[in-house]
C-alpha atoms as a PDB file:
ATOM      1  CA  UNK A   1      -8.190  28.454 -45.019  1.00  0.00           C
ATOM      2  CA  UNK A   2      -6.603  24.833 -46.661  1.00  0.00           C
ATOM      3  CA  UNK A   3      -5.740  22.099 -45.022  1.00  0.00           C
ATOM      4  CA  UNK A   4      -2.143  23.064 -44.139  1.00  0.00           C
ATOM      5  CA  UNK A   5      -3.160  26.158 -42.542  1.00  0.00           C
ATOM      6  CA  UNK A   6      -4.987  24.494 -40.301  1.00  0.00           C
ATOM      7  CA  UNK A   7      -3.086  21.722 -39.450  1.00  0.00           C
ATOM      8  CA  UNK A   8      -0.971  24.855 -38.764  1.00  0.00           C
ATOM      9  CA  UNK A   9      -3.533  25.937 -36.462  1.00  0.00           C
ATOM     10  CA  UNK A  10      -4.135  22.878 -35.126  1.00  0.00           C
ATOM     11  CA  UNK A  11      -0.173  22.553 -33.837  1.00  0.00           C
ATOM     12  CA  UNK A  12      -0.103  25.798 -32.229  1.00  0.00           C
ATOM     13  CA  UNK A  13      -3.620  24.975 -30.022  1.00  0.00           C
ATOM     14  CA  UNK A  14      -2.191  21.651 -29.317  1.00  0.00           C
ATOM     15  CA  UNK A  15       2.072  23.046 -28.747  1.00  0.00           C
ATOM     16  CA  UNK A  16       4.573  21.255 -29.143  1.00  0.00           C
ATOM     17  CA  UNK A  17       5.245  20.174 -25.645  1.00  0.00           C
ATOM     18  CA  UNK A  18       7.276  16.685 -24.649  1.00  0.00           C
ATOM     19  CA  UNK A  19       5.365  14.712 -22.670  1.00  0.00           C
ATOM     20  CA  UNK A  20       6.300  11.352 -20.652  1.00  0.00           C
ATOM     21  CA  UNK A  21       4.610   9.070 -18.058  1.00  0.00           C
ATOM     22  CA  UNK A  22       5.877   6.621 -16.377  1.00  0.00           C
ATOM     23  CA  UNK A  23       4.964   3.707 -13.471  1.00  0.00           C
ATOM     24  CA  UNK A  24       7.942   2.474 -11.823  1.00  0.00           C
ATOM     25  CA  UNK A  25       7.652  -0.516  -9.124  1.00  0.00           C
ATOM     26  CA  UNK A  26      10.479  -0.471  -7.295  1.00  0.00           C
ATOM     27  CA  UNK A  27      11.057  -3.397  -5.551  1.00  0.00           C
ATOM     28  CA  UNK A  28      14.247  -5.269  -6.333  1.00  0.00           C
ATOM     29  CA  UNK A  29      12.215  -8.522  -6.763  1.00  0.00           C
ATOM     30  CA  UNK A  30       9.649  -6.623  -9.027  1.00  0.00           C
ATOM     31  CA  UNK A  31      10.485  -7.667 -12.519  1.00  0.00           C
ATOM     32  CA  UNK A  32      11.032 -11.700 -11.532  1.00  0.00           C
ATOM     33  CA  UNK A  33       7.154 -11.446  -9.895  1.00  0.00           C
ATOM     34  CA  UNK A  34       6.037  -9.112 -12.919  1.00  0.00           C
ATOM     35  CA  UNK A  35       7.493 -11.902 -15.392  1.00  0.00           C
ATOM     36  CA  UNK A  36       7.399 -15.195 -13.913  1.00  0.00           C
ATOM     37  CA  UNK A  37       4.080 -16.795 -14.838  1.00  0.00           C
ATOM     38  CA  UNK A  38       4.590 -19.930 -12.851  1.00  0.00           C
ATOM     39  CA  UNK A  39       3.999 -18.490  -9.205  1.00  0.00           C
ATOM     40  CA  UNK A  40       1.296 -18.876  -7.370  1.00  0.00           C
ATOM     41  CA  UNK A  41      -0.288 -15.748  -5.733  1.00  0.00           C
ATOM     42  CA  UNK A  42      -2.772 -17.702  -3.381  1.00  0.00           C
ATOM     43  CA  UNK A  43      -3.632 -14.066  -1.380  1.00  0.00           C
ATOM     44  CA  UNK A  44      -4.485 -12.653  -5.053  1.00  0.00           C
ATOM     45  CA  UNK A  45      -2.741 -10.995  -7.767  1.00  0.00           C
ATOM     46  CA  UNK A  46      -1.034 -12.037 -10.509  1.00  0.00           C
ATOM     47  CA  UNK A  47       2.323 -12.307 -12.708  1.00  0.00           C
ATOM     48  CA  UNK A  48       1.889  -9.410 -15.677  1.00  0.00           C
ATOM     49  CA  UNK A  49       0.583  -6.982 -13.465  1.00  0.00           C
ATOM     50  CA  UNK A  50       2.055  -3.812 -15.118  1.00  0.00           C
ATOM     51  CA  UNK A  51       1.675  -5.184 -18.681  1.00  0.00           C
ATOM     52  CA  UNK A  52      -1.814  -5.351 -18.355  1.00  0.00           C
ATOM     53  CA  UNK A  53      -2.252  -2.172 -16.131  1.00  0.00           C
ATOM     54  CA  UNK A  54      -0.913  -0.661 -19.474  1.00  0.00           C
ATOM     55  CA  UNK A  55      -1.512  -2.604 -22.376  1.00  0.00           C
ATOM     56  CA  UNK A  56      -4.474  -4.248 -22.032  1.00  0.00           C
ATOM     57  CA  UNK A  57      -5.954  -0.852 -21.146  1.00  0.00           C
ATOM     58  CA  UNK A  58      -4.222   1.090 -23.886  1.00  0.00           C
ATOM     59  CA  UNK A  59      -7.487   2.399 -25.834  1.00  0.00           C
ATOM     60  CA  UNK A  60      -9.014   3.780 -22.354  1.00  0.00           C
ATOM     61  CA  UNK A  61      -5.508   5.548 -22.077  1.00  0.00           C
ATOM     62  CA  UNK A  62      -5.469   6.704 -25.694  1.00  0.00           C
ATOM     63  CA  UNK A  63      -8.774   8.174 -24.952  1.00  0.00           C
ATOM     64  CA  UNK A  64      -7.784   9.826 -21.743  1.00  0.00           C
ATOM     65  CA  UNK A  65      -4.741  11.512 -23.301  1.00  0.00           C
ATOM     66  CA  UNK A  66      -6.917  12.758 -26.461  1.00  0.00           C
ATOM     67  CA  UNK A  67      -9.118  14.206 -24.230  1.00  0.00           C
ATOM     68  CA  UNK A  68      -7.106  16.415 -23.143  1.00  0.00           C
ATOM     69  CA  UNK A  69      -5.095  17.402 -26.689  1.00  0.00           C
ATOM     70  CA  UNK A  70      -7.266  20.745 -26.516  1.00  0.00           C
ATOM     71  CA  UNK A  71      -7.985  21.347 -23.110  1.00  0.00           C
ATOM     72  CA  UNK A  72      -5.791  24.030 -21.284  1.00  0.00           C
ATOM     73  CA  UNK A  73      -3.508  21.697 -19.093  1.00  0.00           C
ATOM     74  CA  UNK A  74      -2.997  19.772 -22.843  1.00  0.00           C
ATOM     75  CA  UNK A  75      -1.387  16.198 -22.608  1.00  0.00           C
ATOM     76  CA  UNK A  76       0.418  16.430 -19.694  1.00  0.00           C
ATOM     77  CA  UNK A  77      -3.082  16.339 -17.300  1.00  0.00           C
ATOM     78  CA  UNK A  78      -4.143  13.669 -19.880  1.00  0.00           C
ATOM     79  CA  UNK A  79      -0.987  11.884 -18.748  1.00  0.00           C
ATOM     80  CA  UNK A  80      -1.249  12.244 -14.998  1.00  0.00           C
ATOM     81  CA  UNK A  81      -4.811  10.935 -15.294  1.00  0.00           C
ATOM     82  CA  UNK A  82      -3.398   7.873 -17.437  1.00  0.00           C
ATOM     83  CA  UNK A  83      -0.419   7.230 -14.815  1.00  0.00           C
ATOM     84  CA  UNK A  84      -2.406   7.887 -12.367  1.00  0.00           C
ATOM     85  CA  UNK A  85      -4.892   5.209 -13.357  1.00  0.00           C
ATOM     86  CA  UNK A  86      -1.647   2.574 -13.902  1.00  0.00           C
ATOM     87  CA  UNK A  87      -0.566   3.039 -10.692  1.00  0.00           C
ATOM     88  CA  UNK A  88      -4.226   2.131  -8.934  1.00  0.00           C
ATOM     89  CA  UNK A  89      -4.524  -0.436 -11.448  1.00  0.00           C
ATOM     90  CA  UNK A  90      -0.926  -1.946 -10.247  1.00  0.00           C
ATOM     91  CA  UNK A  91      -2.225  -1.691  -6.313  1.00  0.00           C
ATOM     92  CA  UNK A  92      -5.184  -4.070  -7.532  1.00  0.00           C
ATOM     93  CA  UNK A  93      -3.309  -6.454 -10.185  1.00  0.00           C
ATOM     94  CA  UNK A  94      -0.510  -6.872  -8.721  1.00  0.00           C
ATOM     95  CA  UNK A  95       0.557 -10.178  -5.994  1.00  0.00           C
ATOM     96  CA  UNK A  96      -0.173  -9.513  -2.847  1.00  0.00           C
ATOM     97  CA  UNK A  97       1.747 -11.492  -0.085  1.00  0.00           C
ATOM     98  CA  UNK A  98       3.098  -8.690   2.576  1.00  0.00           C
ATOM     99  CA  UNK A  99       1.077  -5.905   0.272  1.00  0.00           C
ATOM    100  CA  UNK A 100       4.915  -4.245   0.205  1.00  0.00           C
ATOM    101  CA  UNK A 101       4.439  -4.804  -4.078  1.00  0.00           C
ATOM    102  CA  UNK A 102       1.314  -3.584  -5.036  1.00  0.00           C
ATOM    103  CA  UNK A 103       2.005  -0.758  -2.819  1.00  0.00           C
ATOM    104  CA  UNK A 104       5.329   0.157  -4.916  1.00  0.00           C
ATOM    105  CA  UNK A 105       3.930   1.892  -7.671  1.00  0.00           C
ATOM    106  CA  UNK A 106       5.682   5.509  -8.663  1.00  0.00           C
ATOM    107  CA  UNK A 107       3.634   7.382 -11.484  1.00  0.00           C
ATOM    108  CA  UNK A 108       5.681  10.484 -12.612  1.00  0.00           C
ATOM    109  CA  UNK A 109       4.845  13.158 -15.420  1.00  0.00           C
ATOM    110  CA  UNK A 110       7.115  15.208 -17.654  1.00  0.00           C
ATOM    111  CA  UNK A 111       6.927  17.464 -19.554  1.00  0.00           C
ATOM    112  CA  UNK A 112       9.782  19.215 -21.582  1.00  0.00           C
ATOM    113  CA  UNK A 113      12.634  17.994 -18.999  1.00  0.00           C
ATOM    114  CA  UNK A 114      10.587  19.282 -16.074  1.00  0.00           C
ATOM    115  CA  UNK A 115       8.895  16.546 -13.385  1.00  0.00           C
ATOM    116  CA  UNK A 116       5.401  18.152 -13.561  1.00  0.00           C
ATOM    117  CA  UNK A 117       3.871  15.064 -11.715  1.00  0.00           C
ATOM    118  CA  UNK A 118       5.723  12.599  -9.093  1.00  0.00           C
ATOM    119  CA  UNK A 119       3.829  10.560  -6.485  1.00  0.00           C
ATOM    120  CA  UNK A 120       5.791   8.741  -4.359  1.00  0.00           C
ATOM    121  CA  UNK A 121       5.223   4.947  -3.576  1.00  0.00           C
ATOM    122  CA  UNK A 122       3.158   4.336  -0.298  1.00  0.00           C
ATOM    123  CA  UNK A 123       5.695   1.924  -0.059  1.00  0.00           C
ATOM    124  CA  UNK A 124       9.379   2.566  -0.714  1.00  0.00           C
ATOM    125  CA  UNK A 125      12.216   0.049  -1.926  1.00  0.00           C
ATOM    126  CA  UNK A 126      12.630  -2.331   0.767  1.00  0.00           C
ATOM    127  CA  UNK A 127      15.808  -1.949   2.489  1.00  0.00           C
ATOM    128  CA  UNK A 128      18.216  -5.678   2.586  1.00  0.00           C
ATOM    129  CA  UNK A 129      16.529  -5.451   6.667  1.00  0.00           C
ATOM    130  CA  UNK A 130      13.107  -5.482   5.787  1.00  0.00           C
ATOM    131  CA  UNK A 131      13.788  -8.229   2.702  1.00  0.00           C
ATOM    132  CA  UNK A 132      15.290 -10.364   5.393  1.00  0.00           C
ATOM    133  CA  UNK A 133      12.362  -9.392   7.778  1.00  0.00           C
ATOM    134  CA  UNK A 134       9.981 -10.567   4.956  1.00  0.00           C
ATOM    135  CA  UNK A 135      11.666 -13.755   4.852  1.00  0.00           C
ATOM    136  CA  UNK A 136      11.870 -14.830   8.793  1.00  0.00           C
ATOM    137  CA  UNK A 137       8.079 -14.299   8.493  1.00  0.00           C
ATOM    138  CA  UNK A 138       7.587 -16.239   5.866  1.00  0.00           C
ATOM    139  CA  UNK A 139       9.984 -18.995   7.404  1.00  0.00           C
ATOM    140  CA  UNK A 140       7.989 -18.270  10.112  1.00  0.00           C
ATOM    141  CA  UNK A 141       4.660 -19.371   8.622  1.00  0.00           C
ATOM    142  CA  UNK A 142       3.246 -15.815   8.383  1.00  0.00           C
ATOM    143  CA  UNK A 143       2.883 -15.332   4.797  1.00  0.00           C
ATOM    144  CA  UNK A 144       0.936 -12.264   4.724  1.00  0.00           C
ATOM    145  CA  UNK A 145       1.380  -9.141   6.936  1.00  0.00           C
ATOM    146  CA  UNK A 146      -0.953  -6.410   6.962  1.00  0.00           C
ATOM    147  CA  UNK A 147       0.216  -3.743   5.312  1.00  0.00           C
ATOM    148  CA  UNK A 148      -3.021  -3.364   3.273  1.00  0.00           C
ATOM    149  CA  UNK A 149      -4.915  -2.882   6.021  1.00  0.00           C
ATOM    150  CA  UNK A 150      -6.365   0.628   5.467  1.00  0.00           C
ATOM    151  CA  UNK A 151      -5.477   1.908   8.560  1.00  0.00           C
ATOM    152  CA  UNK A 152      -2.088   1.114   7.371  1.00  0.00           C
ATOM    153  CA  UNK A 153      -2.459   2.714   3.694  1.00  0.00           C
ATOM    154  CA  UNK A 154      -4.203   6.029   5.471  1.00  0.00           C
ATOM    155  CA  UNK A 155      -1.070   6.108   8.288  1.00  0.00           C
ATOM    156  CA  UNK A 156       1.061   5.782   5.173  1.00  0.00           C
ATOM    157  CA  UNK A 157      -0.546   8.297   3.235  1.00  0.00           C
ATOM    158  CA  UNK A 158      -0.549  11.023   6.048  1.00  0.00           C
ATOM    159  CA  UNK A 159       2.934  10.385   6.620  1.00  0.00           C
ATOM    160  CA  UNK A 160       3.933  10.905   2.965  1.00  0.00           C
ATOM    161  CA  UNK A 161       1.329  14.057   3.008  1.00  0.00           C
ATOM    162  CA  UNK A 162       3.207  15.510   6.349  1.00  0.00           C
ATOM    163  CA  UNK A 163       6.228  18.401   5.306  1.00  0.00           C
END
């Protein structure tokens, strides 16, 4: 068998298959905290929080997805694992204030057109209500609420688990 056999070989164990990942924070003020270094996060977190959540850990995630190249769920479990990871990486990375943010992130998985992996946010977009809510506590002097709590996160959780 030459080379070109089995690189033949080699593409029909690994398929052909389109794979895509993908974090989304979806907060309408997500991309001015993600990119403005100049704030200060005095409960934690920090400006960059996706970027580094992806690129700073990009050999861990290279090695995650070749993992999986031969394995029988192929890339796309290698993906889930890597989104998967971004997303818990954004919940710790990521400012910190009402916990609404790092609670925002949406890691999704497809493969060949077809949404093989979608976990909704614990928190979803904040409606124009709760973004003026946010602000009267602030205003307020309450500059945190507890929404990380982890009785809040499990209540969350069950109700995103419930049919």
């Amino acid at each position: 068998m030459d080379f070109f056999d089995r690189i033949d070989e080699l593409l029909h164990d690994v398929g052909r298959d389109h794979v895509t990942g993908s974090v989304e924070v979806d907060q309408v003020y997500a991309k001015y905290q993600h990119e403005r270094l100049d704030l200060n996060h005095p409960h934690g977190g920090h400006a960059q929080y996706l970027k580094q959540a992806m690129v700073d850990h990009a050999d861990e995630h290279m090695r995650r997805l070749a993992k999986h190249v031969l394995e029988p769920g192929g890339v796309a479990d290698g993906m889930r694992e890597v989104v998967d990871q971004v997303a818990r990486d954004v919940h710790e990375e990521a400012p910190r204030e009402f916990g609404d943010l790092r609670n925002s992130a949406h890691p999704t998985v497809v493969k060949d057109d077809v949404t093989t992996f979608d976990v909704p946010p614990l928190v979803p977009r904040l409606t124009e209500a709760e973004l003026r809510e946010k602000d009267r506590l602030r205003d307020a002097g309450h500059d945190r609420y507890p929404l990380d709590h982890p009785q809040h996160v499990a209540n969350r959780i069950a109700r995103r688990m419930s049919p």
